[in-house]
Structure formats: structure tokens, C-alpha cells
N, C-alpha and C. Protein backbone atom coordinates (compact mmCIF):
# COMPACT_ATOMS: atom_id res chain seq x y z
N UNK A 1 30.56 -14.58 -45.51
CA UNK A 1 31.49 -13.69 -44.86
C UNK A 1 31.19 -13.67 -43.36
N UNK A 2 31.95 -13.73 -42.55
CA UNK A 2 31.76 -14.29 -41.19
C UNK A 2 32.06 -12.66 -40.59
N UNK A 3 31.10 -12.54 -39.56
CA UNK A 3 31.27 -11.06 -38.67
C UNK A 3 32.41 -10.72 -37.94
N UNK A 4 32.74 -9.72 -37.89
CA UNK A 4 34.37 -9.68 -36.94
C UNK A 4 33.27 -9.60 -35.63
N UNK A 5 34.06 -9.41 -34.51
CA UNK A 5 33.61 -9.63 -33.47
C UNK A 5 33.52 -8.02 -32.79
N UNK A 6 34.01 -6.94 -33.19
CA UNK A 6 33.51 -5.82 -33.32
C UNK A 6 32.85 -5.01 -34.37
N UNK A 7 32.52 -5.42 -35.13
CA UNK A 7 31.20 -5.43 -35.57
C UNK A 7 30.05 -4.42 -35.57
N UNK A 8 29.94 -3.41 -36.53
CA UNK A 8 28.32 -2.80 -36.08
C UNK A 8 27.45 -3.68 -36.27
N UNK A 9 27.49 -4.62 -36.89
CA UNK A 9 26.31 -5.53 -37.40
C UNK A 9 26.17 -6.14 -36.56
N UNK A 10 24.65 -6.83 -36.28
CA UNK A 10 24.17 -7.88 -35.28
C UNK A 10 23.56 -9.03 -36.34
N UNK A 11 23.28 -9.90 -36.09
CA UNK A 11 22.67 -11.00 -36.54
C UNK A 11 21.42 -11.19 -35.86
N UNK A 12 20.49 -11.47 -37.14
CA UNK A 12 18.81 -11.77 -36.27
C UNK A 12 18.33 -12.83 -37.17
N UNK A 13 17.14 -13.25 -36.40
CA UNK A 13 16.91 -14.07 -36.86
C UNK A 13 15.14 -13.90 -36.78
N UNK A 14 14.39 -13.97 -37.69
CA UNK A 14 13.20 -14.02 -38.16
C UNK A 14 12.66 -14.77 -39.29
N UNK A 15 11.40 -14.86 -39.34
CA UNK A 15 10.20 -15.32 -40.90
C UNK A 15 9.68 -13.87 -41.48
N UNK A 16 9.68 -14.22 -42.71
CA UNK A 16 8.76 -13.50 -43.89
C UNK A 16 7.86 -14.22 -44.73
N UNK A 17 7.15 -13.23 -45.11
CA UNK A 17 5.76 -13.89 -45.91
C UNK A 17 6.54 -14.50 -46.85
N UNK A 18 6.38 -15.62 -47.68
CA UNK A 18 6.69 -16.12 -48.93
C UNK A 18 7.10 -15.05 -50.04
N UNK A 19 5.99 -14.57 -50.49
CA UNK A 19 6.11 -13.40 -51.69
C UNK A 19 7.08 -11.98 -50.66
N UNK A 20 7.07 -11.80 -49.75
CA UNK A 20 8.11 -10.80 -49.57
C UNK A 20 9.30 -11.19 -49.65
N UNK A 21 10.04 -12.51 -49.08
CA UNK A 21 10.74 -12.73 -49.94
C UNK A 21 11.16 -12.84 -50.41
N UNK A 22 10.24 -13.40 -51.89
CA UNK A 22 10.49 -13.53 -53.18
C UNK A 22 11.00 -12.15 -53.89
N UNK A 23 9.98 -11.52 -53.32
CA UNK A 23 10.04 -9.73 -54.15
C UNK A 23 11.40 -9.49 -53.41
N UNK A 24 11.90 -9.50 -52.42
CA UNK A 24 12.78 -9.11 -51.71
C UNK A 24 13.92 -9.63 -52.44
N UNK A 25 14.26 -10.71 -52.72
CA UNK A 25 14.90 -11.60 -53.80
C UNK A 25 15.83 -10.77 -55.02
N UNK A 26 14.30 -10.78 -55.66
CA UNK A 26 14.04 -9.90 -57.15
C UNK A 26 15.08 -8.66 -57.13
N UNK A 27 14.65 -7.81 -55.56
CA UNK A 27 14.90 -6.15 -55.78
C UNK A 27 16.30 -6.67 -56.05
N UNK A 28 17.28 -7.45 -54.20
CA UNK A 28 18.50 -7.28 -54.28
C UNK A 28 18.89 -8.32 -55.93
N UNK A 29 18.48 -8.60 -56.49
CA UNK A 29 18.89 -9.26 -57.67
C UNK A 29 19.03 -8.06 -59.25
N UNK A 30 18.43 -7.74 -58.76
CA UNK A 30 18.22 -5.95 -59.89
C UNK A 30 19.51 -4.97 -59.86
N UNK A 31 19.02 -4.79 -58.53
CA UNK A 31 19.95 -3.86 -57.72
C UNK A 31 21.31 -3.91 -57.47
N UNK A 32 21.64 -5.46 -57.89
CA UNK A 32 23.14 -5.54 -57.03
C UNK A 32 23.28 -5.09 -55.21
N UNK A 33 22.33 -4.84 -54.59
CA UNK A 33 22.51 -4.16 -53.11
C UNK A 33 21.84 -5.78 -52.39
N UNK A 34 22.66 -5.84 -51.28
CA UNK A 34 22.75 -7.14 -50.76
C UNK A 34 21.02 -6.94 -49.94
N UNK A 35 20.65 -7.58 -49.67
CA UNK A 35 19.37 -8.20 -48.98
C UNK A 35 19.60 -7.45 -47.60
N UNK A 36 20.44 -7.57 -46.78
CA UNK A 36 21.27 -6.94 -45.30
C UNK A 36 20.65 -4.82 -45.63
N UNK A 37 21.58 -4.64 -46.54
CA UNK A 37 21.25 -3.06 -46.51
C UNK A 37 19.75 -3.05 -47.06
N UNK A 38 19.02 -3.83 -47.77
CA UNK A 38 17.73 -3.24 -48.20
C UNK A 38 16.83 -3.80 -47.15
N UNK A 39 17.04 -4.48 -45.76
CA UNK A 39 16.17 -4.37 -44.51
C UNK A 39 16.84 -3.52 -44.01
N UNK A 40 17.97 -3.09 -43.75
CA UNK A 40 18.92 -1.64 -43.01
C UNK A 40 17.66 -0.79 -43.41
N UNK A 41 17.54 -0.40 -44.62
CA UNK A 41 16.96 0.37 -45.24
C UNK A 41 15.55 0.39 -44.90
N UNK A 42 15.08 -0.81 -45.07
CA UNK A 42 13.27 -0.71 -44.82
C UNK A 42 12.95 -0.49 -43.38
N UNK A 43 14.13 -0.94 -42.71
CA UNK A 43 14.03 -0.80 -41.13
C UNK A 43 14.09 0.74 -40.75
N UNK A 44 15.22 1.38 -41.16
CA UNK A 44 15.19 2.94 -40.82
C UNK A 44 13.74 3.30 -41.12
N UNK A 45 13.34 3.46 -42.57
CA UNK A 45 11.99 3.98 -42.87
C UNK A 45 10.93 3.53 -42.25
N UNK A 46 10.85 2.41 -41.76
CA UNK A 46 9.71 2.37 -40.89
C UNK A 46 9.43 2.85 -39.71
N UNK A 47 10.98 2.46 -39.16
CA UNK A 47 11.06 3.84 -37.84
C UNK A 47 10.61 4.98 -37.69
N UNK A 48 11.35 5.60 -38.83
CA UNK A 48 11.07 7.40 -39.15
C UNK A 48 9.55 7.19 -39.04
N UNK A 49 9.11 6.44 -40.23
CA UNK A 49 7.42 6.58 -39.90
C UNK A 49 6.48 6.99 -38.61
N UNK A 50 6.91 6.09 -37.39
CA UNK A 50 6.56 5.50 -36.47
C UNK A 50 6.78 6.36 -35.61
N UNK A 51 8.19 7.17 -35.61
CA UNK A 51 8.51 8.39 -34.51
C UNK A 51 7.78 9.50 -35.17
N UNK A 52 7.08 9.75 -35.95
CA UNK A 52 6.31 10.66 -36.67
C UNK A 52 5.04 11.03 -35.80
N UNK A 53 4.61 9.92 -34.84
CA UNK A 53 3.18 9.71 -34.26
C UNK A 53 3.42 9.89 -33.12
């Protein structure tokens, strides 16, 4: 699915460990929830963490 050009979404580009992943894989494969919202997701929570300190 190609981005409209207004867009909230950005495109990035990074590496992950092998087994993350894999596990990462697994969840959105369980879950039905695309790979995109479950880093949306791990990304908010790590934030929150982080503004905590």
C-alpha cells in the first residue's frame, strides 16, 4: 500500500536483532495487528518511560 503524500505516516528505515524480529513476526501473526502499529506502539511506551526521568 503506497503512502498518500499527506500522510501522518513517515517511513524509516532501520536493523533489528534477528530474534526481535522473529518474535516481532510471531506477535503481528497472532494478533492480526500489522508490524507498523505494534512499533507505533512500542515506540509510544518507550517514550512515556523515558519522559518519566
Amino acid at each position: 500500500m503506497a503512502l498518500k503524500e499527506n500522510s501522518a505516516r513517515v517511513k524509516i528505515a532501520s536493523t533489528l536483532k534477528k530474534e526481535n524480529k522473529d518474535s516481532l513476526d510471531a506477535l503481528s501473526s497472532e494478533t492480526d495487528i500489522p508490524i507498523s502499529k505494534l512499533l507505533d506502539r512500542a515506540i509510544e511506551l518507550l517514550l512515556k518511560e523515558y519522559q518519566k526521568k
